[in-house]
PDB file of N, CA and C in Angstrom:
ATOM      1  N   UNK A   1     -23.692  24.315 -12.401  1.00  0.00           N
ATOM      2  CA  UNK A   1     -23.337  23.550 -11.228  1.00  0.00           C
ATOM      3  C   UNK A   1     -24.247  22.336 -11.088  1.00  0.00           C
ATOM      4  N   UNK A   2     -24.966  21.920 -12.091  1.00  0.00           N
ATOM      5  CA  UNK A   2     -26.279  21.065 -11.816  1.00  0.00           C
ATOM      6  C   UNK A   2     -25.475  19.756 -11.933  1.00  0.00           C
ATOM      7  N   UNK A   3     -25.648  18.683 -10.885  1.00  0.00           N
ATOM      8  CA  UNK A   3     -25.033  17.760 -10.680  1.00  0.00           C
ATOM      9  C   UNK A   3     -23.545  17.341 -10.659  1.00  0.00           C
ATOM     10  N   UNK A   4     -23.087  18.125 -10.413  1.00  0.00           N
ATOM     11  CA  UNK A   4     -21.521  18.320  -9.946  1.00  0.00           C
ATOM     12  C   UNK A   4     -21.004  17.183  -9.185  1.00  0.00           C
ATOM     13  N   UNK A   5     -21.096  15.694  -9.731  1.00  0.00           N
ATOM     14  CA  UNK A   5     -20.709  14.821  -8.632  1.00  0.00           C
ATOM     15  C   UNK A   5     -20.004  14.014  -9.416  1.00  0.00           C
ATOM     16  N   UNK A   6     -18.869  13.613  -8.779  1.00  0.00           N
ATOM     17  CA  UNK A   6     -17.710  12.838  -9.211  1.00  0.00           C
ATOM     18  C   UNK A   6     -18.202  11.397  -8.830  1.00  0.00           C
ATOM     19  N   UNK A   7     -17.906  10.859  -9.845  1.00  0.00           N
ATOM     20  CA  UNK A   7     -17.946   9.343 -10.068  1.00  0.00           C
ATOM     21  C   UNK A   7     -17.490   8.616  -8.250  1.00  0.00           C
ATOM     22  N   UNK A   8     -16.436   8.785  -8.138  1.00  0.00           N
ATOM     23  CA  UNK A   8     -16.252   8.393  -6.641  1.00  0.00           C
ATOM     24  C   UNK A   8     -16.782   9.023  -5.636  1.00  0.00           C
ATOM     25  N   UNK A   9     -18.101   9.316  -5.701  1.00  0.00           N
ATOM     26  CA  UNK A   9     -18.445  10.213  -4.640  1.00  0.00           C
ATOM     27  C   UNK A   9     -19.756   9.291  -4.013  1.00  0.00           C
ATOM     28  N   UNK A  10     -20.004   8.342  -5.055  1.00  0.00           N
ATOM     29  CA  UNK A  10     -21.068   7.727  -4.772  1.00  0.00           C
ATOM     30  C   UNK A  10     -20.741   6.195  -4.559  1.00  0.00           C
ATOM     31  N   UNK A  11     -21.830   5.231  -4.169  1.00  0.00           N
ATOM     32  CA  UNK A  11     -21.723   4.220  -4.076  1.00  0.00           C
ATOM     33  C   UNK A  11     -21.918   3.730  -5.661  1.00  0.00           C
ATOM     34  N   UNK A  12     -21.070   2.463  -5.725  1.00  0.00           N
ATOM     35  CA  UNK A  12     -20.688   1.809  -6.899  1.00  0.00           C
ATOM     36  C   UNK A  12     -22.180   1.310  -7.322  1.00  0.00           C
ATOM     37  N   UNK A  13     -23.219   0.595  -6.464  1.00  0.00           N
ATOM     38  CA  UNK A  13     -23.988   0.854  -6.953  1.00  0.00           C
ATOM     39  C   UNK A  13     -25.131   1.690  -7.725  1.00  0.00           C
ATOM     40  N   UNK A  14     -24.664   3.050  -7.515  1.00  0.00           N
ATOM     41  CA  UNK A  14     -25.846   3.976  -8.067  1.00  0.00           C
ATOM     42  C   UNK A  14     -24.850   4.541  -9.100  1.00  0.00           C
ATOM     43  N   UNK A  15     -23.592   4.346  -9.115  1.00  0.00           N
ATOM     44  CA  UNK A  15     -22.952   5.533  -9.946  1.00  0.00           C
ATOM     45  C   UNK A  15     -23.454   5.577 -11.215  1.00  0.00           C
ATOM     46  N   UNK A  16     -23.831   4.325 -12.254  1.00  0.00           N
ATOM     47  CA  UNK A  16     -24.159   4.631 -13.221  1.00  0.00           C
ATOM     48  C   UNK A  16     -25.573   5.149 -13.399  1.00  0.00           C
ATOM     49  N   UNK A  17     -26.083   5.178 -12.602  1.00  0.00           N
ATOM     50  CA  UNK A  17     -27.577   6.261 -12.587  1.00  0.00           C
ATOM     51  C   UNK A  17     -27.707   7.480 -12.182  1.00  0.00           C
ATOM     52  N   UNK A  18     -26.216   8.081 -10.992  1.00  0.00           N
ATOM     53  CA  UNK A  18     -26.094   9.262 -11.005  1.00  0.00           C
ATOM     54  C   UNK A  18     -25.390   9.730 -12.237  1.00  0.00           C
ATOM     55  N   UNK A  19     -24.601   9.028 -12.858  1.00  0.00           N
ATOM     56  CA  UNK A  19     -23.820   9.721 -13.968  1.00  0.00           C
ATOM     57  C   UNK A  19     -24.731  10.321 -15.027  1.00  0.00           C
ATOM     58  N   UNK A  20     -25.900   9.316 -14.997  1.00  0.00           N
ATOM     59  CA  UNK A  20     -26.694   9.794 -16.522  1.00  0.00           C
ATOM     60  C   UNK A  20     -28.282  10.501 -16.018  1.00  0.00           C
ATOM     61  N   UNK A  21     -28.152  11.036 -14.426  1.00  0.00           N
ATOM     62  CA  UNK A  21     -28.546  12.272 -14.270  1.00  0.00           C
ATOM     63  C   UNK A  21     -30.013  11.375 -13.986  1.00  0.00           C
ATOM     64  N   UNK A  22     -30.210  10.434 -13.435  1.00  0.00           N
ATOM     65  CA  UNK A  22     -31.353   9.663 -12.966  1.00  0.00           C
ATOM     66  C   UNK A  22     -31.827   9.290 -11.381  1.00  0.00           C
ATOM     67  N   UNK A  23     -30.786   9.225 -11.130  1.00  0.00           N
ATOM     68  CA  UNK A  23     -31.203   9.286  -9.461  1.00  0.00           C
ATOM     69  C   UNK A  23     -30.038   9.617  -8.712  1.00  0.00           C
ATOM     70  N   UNK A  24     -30.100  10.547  -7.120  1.00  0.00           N
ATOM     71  CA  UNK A  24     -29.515  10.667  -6.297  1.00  0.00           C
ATOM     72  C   UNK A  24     -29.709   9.384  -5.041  1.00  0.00           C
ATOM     73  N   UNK A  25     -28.515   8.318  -4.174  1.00  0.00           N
ATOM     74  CA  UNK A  25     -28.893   8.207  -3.242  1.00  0.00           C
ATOM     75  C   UNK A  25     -29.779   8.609  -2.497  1.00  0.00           C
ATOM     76  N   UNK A  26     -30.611   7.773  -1.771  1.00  0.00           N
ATOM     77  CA  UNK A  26     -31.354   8.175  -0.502  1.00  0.00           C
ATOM     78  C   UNK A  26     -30.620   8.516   0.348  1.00  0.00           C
ATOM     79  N   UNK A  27     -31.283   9.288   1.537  1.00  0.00           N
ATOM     80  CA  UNK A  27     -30.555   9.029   2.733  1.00  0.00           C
ATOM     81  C   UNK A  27     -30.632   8.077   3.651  1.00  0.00           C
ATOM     82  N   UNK A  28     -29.398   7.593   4.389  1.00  0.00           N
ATOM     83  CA  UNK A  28     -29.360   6.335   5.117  1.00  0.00           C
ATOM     84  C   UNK A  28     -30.748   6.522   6.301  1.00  0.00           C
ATOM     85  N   UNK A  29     -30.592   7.684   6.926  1.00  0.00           N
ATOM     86  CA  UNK A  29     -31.439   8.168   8.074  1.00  0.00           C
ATOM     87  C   UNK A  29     -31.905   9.829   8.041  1.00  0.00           C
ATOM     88  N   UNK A  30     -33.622   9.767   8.761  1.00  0.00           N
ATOM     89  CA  UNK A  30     -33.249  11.219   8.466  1.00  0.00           C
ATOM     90  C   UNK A  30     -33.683  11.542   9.895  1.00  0.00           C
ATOM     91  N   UNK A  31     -33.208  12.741  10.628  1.00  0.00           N
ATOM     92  CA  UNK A  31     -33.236  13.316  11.421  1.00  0.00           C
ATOM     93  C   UNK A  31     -34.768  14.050  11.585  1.00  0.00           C
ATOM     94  N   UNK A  32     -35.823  13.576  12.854  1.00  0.00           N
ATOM     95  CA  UNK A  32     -37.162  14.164  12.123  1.00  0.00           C
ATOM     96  C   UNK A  32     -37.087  15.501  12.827  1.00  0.00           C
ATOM     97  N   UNK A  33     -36.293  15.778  13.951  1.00  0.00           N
ATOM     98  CA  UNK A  33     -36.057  17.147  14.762  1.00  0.00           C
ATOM     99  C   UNK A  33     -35.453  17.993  13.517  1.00  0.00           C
ATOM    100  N   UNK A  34     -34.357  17.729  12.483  1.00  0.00           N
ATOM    101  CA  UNK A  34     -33.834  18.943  11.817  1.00  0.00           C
ATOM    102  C   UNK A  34     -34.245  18.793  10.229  1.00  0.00           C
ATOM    103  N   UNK A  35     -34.743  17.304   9.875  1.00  0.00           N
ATOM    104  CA  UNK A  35     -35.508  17.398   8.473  1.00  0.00           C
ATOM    105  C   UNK A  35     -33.712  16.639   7.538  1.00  0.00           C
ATOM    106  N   UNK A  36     -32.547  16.881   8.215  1.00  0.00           N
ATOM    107  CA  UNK A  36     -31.421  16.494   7.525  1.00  0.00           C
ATOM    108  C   UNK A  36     -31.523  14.905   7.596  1.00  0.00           C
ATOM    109  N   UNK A  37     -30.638  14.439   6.506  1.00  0.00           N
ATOM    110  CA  UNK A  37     -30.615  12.860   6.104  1.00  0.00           C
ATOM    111  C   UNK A  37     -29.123  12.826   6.238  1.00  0.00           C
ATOM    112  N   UNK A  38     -28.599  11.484   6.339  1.00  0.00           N
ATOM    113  CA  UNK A  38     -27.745  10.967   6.584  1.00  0.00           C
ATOM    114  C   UNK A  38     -27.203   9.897   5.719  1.00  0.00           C
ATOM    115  N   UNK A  39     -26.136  10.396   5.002  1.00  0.00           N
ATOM    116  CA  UNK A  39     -25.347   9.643   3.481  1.00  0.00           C
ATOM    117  C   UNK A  39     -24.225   9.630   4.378  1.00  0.00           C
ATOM    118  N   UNK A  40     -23.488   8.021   3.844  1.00  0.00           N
ATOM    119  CA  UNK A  40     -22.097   7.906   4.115  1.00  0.00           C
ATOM    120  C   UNK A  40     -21.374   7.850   2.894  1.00  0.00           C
ATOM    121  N   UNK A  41     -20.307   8.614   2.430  1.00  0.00           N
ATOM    122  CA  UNK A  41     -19.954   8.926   1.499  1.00  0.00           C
ATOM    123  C   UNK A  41     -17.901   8.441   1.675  1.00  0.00           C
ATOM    124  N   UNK A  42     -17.592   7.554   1.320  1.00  0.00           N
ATOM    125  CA  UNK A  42     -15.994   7.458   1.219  1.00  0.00           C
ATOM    126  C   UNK A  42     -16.298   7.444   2.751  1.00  0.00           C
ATOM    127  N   UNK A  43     -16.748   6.694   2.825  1.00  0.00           N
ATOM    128  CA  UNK A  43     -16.839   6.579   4.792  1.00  0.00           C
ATOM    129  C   UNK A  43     -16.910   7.237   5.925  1.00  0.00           C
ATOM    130  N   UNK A  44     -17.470   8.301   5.349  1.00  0.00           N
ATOM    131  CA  UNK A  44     -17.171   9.749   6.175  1.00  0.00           C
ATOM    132  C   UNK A  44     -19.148   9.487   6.197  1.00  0.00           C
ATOM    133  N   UNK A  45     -19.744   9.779   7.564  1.00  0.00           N
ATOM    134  CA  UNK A  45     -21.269  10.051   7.601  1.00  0.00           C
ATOM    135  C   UNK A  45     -21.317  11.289   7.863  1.00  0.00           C
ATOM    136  N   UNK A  46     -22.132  11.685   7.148  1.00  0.00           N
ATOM    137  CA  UNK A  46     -22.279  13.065   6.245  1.00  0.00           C
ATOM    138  C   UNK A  46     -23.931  13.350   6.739  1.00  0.00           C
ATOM    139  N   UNK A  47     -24.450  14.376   7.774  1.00  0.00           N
ATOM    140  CA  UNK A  47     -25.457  15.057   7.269  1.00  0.00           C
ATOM    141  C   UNK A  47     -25.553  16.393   6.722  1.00  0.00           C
ATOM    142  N   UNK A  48     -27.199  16.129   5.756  1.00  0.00           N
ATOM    143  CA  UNK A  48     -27.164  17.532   4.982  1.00  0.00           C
ATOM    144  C   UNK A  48     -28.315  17.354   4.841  1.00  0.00           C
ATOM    145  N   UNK A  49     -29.152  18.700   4.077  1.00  0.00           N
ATOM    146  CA  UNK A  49     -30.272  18.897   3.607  1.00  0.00           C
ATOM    147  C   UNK A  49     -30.653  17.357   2.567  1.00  0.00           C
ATOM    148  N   UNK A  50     -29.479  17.612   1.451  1.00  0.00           N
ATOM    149  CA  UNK A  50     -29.417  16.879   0.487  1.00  0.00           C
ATOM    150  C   UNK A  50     -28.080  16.077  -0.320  1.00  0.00           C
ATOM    151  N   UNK A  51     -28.569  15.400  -0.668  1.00  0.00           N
ATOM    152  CA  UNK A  51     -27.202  14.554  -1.340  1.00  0.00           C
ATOM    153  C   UNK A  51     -26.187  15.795  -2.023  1.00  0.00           C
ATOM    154  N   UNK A  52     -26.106  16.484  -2.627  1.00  0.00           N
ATOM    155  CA  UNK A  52     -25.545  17.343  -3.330  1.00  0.00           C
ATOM    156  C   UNK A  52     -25.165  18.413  -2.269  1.00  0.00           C
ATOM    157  N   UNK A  53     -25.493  18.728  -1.327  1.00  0.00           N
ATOM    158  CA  UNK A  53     -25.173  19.381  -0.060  1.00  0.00           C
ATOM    159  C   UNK A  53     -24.087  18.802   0.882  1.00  0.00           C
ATOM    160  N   UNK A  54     -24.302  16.902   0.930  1.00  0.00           N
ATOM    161  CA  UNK A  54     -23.599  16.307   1.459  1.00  0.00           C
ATOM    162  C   UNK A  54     -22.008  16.408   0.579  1.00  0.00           C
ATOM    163  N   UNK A  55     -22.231  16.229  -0.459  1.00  0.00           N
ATOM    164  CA  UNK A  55     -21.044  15.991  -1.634  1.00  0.00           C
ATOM    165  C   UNK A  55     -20.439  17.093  -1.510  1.00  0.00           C
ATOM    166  N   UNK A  56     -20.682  18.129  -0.997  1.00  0.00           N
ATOM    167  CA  UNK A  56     -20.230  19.600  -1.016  1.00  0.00           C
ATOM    168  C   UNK A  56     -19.477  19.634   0.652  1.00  0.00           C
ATOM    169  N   UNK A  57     -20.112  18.785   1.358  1.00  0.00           N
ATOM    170  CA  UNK A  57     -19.494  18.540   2.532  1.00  0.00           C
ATOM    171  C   UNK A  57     -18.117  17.989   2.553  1.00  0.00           C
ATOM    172  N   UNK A  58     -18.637  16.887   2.218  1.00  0.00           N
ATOM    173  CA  UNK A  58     -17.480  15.922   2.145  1.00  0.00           C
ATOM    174  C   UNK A  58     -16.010  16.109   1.122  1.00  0.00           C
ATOM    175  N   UNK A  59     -16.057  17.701   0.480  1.00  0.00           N
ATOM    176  CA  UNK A  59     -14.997  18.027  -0.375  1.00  0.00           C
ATOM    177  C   UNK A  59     -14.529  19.101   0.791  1.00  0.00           C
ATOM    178  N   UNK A  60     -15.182  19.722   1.434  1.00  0.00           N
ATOM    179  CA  UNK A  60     -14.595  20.583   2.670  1.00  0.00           C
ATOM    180  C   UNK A  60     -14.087  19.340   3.679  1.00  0.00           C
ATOM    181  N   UNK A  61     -14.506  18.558   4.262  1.00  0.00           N
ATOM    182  CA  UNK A  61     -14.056  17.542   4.962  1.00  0.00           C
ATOM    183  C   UNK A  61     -12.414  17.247   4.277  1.00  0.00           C
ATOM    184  N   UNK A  62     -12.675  16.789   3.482  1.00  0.00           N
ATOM    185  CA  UNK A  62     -11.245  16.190   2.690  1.00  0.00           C
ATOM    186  C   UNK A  62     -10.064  16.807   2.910  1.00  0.00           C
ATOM    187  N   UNK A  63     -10.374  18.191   2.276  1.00  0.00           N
ATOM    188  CA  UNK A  63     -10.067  19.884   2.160  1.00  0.00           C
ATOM    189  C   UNK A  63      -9.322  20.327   3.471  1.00  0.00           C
ATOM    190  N   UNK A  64      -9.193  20.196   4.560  1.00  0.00           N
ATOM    191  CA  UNK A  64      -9.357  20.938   5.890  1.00  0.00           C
ATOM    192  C   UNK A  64      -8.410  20.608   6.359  1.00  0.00           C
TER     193      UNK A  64
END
């Protein structure tokens, strides 16, 4: 399951550095009360622990 992220899941700028397993987005904001960050993903703002948490979000979002 290690990096399970679809090419459109990310911003056009990072995709070719998530593809070859080099960096995840930051988060836009992070929440200092719950420690969660804040990715907007296909325009949907998404918090999660982590980018890969968010991406897991945003396929239940879609999903529903």
């Amino acid at each position: 399951m290690e990096n399970e992220v679809r090419k459109d899941d990310v911003h056009p700028n990072v995709q070719a550095l998530v593809q070859n397993n080099q960096l995840f987005p930051p988060a836009e904001e992070i929440d200092l009360s719950t420690g969660k960050g804040k990715w907007t993903i296909k325009g949907y703002r998404i918090w999660a622990d982590n980018y890969l948490q968010a991406c897991k979000h945003l396929e239940m979002i879609e999903n529903f």
